[in-house]
N, C-alpha and C. Protein backbone atom coordinates (compact mmCIF):
# COMPACT_ATOMS: atom_id res chain seq x y z
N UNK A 1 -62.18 23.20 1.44
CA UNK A 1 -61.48 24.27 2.10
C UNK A 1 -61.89 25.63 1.53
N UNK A 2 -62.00 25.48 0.17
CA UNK A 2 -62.51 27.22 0.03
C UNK A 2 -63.68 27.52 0.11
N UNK A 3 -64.64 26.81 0.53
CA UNK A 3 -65.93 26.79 1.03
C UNK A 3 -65.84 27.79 2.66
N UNK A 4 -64.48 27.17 3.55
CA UNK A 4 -64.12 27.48 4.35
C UNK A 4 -63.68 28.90 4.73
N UNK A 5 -63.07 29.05 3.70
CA UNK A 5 -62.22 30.37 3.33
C UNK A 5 -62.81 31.48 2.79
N UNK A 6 -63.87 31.19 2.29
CA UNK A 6 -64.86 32.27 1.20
C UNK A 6 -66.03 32.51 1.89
N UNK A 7 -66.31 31.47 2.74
CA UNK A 7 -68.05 31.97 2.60
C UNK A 7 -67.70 32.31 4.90
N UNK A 8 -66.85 32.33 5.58
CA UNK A 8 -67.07 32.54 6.57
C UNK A 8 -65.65 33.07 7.06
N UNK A 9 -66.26 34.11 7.98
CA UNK A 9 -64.90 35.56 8.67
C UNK A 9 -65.38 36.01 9.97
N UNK A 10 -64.77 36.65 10.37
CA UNK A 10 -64.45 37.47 11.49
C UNK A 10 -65.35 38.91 11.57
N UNK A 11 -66.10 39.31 10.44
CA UNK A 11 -66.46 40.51 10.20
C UNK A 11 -67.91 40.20 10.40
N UNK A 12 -68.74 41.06 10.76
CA UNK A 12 -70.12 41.11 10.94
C UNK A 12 -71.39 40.20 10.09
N UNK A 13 -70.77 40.28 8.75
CA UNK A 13 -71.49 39.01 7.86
C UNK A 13 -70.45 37.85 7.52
N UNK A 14 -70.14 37.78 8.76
CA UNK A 14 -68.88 36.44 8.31
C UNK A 14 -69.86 35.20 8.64
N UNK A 15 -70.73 34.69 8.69
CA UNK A 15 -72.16 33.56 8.58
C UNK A 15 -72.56 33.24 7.51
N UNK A 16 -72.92 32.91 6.74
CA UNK A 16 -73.70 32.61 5.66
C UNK A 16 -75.08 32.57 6.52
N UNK A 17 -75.89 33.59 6.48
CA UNK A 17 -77.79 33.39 6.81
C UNK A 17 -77.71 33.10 8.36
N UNK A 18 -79.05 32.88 8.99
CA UNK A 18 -79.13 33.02 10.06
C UNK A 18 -78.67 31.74 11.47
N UNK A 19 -77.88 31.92 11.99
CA UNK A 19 -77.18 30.83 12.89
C UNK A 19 -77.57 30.83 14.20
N UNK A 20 -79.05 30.96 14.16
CA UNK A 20 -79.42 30.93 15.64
C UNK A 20 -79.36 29.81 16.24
N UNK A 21 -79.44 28.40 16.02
CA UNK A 21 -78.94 27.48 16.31
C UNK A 21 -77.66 26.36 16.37
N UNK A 22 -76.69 27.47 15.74
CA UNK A 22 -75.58 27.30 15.67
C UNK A 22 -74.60 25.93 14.84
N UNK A 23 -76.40 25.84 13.80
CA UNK A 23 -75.80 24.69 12.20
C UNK A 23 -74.26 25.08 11.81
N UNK A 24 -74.93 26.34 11.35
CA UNK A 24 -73.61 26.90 10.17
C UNK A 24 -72.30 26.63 11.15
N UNK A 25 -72.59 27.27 12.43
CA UNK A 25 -71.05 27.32 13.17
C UNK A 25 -70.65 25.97 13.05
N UNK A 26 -71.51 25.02 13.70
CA UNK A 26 -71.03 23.47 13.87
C UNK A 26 -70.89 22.66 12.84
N UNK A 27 -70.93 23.30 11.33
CA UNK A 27 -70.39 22.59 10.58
C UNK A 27 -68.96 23.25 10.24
N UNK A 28 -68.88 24.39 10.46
CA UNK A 28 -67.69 24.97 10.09
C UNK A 28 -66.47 24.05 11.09
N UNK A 29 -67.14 24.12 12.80
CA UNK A 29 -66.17 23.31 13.28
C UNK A 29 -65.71 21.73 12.69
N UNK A 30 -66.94 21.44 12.53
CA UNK A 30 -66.77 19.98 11.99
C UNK A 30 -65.58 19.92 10.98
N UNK A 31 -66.34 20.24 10.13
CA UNK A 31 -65.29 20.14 8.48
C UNK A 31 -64.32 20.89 8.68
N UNK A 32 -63.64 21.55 9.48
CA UNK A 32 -62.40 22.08 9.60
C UNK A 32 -60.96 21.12 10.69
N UNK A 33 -62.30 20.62 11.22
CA UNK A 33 -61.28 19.28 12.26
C UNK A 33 -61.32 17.57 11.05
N UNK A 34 -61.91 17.77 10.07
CA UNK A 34 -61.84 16.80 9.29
C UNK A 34 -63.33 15.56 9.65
N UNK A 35 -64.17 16.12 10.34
CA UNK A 35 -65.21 15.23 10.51
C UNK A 35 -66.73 15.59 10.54
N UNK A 36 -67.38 14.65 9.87
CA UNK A 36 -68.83 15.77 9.96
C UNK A 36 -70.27 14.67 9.95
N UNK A 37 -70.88 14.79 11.04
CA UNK A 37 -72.03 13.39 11.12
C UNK A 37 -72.66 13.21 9.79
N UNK A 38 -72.42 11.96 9.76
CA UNK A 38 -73.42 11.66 8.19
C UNK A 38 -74.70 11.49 8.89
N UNK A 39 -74.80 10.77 10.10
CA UNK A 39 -76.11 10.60 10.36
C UNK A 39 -76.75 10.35 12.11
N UNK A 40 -77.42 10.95 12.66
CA UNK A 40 -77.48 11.17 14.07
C UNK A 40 -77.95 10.11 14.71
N UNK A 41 -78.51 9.54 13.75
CA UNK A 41 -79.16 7.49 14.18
C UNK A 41 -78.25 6.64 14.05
N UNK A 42 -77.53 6.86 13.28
CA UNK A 42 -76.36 5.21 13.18
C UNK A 42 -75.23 6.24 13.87
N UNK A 43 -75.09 7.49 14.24
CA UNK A 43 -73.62 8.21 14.98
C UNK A 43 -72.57 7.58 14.46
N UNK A 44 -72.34 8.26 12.85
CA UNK A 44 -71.67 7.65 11.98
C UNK A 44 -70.61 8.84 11.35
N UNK A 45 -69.49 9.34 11.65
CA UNK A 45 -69.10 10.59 11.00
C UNK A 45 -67.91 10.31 9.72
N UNK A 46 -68.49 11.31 8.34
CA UNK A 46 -67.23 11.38 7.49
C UNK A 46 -66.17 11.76 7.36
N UNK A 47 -65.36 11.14 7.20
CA UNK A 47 -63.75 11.39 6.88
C UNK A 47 -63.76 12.47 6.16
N UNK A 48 -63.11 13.69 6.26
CA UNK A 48 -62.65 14.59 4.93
C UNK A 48 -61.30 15.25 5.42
N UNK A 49 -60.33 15.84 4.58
CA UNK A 49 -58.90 16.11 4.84
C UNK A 49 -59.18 17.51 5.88
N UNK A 50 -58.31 17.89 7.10
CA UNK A 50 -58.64 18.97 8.35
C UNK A 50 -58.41 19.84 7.48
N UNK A 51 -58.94 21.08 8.25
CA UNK A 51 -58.00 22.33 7.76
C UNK A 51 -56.96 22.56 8.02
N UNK A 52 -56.72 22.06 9.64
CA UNK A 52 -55.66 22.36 10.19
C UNK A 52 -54.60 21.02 10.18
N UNK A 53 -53.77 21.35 10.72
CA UNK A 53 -52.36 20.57 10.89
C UNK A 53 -53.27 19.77 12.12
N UNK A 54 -52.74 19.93 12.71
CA UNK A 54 -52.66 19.14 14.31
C UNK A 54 -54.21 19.91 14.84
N UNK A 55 -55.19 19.30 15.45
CA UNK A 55 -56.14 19.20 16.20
C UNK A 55 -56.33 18.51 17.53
N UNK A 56 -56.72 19.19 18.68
CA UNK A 56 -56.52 18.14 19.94
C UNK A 56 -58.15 18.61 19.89
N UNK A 57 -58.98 17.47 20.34
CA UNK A 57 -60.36 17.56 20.60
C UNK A 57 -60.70 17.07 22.33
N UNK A 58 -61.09 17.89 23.48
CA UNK A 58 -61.02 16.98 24.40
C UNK A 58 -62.46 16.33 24.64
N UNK A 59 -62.36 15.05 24.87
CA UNK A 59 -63.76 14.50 24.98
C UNK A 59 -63.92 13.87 26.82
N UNK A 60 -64.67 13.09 26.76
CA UNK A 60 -64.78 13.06 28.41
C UNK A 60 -64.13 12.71 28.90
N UNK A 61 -63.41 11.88 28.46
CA UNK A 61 -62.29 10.68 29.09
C UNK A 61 -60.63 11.11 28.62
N UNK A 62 -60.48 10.67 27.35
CA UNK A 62 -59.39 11.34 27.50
C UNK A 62 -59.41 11.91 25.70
N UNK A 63 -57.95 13.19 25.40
CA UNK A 63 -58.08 13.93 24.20
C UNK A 63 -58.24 13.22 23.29
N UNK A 64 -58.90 13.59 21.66
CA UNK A 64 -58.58 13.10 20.86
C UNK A 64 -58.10 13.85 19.74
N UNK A 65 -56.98 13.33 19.13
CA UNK A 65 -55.97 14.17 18.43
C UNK A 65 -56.26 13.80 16.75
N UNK A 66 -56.11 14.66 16.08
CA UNK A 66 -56.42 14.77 14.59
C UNK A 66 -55.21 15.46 14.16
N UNK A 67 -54.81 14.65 13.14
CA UNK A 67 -53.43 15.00 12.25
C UNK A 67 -53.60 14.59 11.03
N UNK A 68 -53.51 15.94 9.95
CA UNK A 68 -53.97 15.60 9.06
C UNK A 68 -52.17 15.47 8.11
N UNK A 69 -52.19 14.37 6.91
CA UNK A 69 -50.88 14.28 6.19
C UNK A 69 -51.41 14.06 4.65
N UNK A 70 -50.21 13.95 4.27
CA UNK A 70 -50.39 13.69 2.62
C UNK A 70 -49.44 12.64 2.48
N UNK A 71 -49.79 11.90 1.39
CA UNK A 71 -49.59 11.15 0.84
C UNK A 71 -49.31 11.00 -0.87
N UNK A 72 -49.12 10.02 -1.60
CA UNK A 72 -49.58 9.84 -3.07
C UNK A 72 -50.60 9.11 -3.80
N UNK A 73 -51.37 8.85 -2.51
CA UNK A 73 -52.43 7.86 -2.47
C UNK A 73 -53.61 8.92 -3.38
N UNK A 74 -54.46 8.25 -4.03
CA UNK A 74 -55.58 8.98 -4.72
C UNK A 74 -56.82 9.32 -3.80
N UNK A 75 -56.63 8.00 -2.97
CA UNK A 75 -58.05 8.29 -2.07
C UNK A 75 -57.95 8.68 -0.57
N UNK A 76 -58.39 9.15 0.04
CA UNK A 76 -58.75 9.71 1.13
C UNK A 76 -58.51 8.76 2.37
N UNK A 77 -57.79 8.38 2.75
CA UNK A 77 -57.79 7.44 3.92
C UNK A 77 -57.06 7.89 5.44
N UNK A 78 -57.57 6.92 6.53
CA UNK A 78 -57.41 7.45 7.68
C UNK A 78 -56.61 6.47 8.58
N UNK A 79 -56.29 6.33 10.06
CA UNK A 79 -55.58 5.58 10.60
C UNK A 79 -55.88 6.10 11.86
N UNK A 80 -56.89 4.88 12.59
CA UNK A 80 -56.87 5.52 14.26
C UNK A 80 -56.72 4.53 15.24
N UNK A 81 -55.83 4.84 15.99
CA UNK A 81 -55.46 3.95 16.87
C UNK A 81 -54.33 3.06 16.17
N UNK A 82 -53.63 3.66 15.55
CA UNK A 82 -52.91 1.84 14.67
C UNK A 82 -53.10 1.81 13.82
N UNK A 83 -54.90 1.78 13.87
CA UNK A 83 -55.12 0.66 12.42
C UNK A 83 -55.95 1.44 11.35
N UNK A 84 -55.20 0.54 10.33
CA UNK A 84 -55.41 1.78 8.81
C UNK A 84 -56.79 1.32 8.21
N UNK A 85 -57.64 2.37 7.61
CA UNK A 85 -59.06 2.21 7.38
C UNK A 85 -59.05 2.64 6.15
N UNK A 86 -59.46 2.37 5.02
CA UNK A 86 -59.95 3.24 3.40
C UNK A 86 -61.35 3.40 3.79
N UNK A 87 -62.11 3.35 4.74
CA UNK A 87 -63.97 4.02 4.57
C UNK A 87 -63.56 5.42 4.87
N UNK A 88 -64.44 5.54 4.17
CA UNK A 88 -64.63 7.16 4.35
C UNK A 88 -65.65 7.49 5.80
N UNK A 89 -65.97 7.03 6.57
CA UNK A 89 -66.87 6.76 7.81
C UNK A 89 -65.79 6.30 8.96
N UNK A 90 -66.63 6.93 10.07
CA UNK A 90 -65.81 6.15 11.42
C UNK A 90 -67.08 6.43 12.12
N UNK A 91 -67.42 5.42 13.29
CA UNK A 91 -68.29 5.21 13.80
C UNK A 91 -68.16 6.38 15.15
N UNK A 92 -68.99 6.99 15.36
CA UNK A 92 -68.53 7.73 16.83
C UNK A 92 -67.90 7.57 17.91
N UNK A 93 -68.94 6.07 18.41
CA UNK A 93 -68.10 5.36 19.41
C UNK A 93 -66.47 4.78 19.42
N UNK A 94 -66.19 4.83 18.21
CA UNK A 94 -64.72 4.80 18.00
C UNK A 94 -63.63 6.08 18.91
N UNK A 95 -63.92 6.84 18.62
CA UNK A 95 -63.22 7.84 18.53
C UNK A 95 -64.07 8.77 19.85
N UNK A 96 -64.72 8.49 20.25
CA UNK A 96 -66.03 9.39 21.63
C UNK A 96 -64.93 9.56 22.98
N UNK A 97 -63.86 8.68 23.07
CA UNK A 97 -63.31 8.24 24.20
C UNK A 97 -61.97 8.54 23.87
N UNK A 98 -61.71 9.48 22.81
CA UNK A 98 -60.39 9.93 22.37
C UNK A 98 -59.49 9.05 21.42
N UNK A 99 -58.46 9.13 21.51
CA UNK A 99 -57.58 8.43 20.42
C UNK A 99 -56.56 9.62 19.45
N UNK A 100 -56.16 9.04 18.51
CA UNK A 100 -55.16 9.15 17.74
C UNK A 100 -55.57 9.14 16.27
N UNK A 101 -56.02 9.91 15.46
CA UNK A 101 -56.66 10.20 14.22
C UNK A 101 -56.11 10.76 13.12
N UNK A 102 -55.36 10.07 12.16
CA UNK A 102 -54.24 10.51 11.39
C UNK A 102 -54.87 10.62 9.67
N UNK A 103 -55.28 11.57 9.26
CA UNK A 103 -56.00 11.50 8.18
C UNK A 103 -55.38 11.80 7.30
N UNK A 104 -55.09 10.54 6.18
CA UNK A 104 -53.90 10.92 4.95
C UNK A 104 -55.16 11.58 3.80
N UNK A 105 -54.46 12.41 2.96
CA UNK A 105 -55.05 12.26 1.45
C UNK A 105 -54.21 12.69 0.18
């Protein structure tokens, strides 16, 4: 989060370097909704805690919602659809078609 907070704004050098292809932006979105591709061949994305509270993402079919909570748990874990996961990974196709994405840490 203070990666989030420090290195990107609203003001003319609010980018870190040049975003003509719109990396920097699309990771900022990523890691601020709590998800970020580990890898574009296996379409495999990591778990990390949102910035925000509540996230609605709409995808083709129907929304998918991100809620991030706390816990006393040490590790990072998630819950979609129901069912509770400790990987730090969720497969794309999981979640491509919407759902319910409850990310404790």
């Amino acid at each position: 989060h203070k990666l989030l907070q420090t290195c990107y704004s609203v003001m003319p050098n609010g980018l870190p370097g040049n975003d003509r292809y719109g990396s920097y932006s699309n990771w900022y979105v990523m890691a601020s909704i709590g998800l970020y591709p580990l890898s574009a061949i296996e379409a495999k994305y990591e778990i990390s805690f949102p910035f925000f509270n509540n996230v609605t993402v709409q995808t083709t079919t129907e929304p998918l919602t991100i809620k991030g909570g706390t816990t006393n748990m040490d590790q990072l874990s998630f819950v979609f659809d129901g069912k509770q996961s400790n990987s730090a990974a969720i497969a794309f196709t999981k979640f491509s078609k919407g759902g319910h994405l409850e990310i404790f840490r």
